[in-house]
C-alpha atoms as a PDB file:
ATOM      1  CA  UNK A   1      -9.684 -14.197 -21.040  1.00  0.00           C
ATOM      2  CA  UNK A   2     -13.295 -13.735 -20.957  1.00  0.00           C
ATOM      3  CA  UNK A   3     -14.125 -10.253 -19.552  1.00  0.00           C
ATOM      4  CA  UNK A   4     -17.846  -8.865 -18.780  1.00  0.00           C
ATOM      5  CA  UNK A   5     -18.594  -5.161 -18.906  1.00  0.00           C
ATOM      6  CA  UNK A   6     -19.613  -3.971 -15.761  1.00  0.00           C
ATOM      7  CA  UNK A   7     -20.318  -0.378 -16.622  1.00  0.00           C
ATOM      8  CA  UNK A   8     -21.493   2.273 -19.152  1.00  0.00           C
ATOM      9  CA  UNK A   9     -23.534   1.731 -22.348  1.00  0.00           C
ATOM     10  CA  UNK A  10     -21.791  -2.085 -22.874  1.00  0.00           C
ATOM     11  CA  UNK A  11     -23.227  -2.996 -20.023  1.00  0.00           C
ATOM     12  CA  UNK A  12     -23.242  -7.159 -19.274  1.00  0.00           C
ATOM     13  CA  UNK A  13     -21.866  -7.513 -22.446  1.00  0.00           C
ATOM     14  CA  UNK A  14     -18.516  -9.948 -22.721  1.00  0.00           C
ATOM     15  CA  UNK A  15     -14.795  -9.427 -24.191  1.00  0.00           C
ATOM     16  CA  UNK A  16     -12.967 -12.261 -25.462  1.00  0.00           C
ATOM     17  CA  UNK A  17      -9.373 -10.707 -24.608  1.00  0.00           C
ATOM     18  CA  UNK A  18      -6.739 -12.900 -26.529  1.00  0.00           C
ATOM     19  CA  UNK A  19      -3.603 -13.188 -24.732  1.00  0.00           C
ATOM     20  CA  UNK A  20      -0.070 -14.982 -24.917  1.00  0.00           C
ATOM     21  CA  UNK A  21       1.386 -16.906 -22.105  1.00  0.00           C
ATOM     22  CA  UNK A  22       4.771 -17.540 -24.158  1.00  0.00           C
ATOM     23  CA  UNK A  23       6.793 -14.700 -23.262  1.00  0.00           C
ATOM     24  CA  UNK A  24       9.214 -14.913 -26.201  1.00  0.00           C
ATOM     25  CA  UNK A  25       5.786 -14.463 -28.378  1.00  0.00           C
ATOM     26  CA  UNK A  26       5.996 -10.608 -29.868  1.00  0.00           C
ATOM     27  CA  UNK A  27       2.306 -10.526 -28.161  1.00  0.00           C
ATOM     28  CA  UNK A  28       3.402 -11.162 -25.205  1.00  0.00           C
ATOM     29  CA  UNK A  29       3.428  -7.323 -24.789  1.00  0.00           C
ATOM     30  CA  UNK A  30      -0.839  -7.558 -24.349  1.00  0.00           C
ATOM     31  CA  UNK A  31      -0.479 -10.063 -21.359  1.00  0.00           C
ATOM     32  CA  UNK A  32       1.866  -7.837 -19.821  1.00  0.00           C
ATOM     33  CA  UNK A  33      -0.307  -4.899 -20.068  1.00  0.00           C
ATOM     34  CA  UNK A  34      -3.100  -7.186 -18.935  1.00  0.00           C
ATOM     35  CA  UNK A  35      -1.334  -8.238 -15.842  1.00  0.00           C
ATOM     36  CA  UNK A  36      -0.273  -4.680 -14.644  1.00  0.00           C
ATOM     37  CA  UNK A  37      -4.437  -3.742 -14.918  1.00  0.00           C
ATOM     38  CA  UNK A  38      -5.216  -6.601 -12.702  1.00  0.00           C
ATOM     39  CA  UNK A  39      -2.435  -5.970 -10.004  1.00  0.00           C
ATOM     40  CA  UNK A  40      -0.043  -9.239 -10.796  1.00  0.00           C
ATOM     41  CA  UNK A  41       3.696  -9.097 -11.402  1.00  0.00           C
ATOM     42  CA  UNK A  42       4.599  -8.032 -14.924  1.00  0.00           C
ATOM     43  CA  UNK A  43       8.054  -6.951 -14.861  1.00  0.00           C
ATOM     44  CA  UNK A  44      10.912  -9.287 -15.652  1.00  0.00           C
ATOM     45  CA  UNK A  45      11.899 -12.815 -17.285  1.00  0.00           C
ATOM     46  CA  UNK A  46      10.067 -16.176 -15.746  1.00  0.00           C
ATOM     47  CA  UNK A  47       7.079 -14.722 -14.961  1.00  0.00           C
ATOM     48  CA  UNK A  48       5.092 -17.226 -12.623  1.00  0.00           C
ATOM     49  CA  UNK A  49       1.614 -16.631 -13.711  1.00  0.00           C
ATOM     50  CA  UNK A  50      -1.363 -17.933 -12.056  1.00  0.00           C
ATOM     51  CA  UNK A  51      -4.696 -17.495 -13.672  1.00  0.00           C
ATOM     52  CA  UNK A  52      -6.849 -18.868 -11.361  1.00  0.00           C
ATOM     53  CA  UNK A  53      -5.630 -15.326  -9.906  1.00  0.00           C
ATOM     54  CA  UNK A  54      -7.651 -13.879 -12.782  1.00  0.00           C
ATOM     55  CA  UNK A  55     -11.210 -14.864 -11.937  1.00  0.00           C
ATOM     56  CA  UNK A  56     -12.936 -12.240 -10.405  1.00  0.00           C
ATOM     57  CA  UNK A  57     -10.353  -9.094 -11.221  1.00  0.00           C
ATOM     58  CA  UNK A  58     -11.239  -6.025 -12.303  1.00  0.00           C
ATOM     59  CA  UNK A  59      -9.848  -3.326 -14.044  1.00  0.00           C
ATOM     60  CA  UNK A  60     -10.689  -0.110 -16.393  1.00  0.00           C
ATOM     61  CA  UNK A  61      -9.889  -0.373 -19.749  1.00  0.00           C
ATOM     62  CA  UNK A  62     -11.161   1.246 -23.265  1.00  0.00           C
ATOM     63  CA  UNK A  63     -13.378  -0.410 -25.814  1.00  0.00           C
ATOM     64  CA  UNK A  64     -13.574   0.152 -29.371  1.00  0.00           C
ATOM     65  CA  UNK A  65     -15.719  -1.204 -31.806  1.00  0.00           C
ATOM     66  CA  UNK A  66     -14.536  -2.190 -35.209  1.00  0.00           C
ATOM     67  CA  UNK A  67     -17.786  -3.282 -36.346  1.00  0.00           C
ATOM     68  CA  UNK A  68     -17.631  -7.047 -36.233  1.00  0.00           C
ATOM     69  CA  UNK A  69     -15.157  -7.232 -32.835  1.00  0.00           C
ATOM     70  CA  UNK A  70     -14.321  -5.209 -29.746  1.00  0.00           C
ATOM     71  CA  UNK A  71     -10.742  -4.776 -28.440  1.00  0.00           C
ATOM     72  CA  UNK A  72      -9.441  -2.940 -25.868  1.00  0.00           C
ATOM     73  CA  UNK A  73      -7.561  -0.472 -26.780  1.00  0.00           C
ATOM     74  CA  UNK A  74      -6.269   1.106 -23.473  1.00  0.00           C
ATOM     75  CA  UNK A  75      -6.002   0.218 -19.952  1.00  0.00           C
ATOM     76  CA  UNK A  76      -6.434   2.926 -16.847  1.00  0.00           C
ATOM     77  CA  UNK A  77      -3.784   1.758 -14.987  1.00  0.00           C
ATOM     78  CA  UNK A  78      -4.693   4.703 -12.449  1.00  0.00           C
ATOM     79  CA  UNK A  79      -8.556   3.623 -11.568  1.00  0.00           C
ATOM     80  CA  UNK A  80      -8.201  -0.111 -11.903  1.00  0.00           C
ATOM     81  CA  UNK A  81      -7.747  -1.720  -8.469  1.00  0.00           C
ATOM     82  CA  UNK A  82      -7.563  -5.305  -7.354  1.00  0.00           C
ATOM     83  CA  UNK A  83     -11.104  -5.672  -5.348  1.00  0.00           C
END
């Protein structure tokens, strides 16, 4: 998922947020995560996910910096909202 910063210091910079769609991957937990932040179902076996959905979402998450990549690191499942 490509994600632009649309606030703060980072400002119009992008994300490359790597994500699983196999859900018997062990990284599956990171989708999961990254469907509850943009309001789609996340709960459960056989999810039916639709990224088209995706385009447009936003949500509030934490960067960090490792000095050659950024990652978030935690979503704000309480401020991010489906606009």
């Amino acid at each position: 998922v490509k994600c632009e910063v649309v606030g703060g210091d980072e400002e119009g910079r992008n994300l490359l947020q790597r994500l699983t769609l196999d859900e018997n991957n062990k990284g599956f937990f990171a989708t999961r995560l990254f469907l509850k932040a943009i309001g789609q179902d996340y709960k459960g076996k056989g999810l039916t996910i639709d990224s088209d959905f995706w385009t447009g979402c936003q949500f509030y998450a934490t960067v960090v910096h490792n000095g050659k990549y950024a990652n978030i690191s935690e979503y704000n499942f309480e401020k991010s909202k489906i606009l």
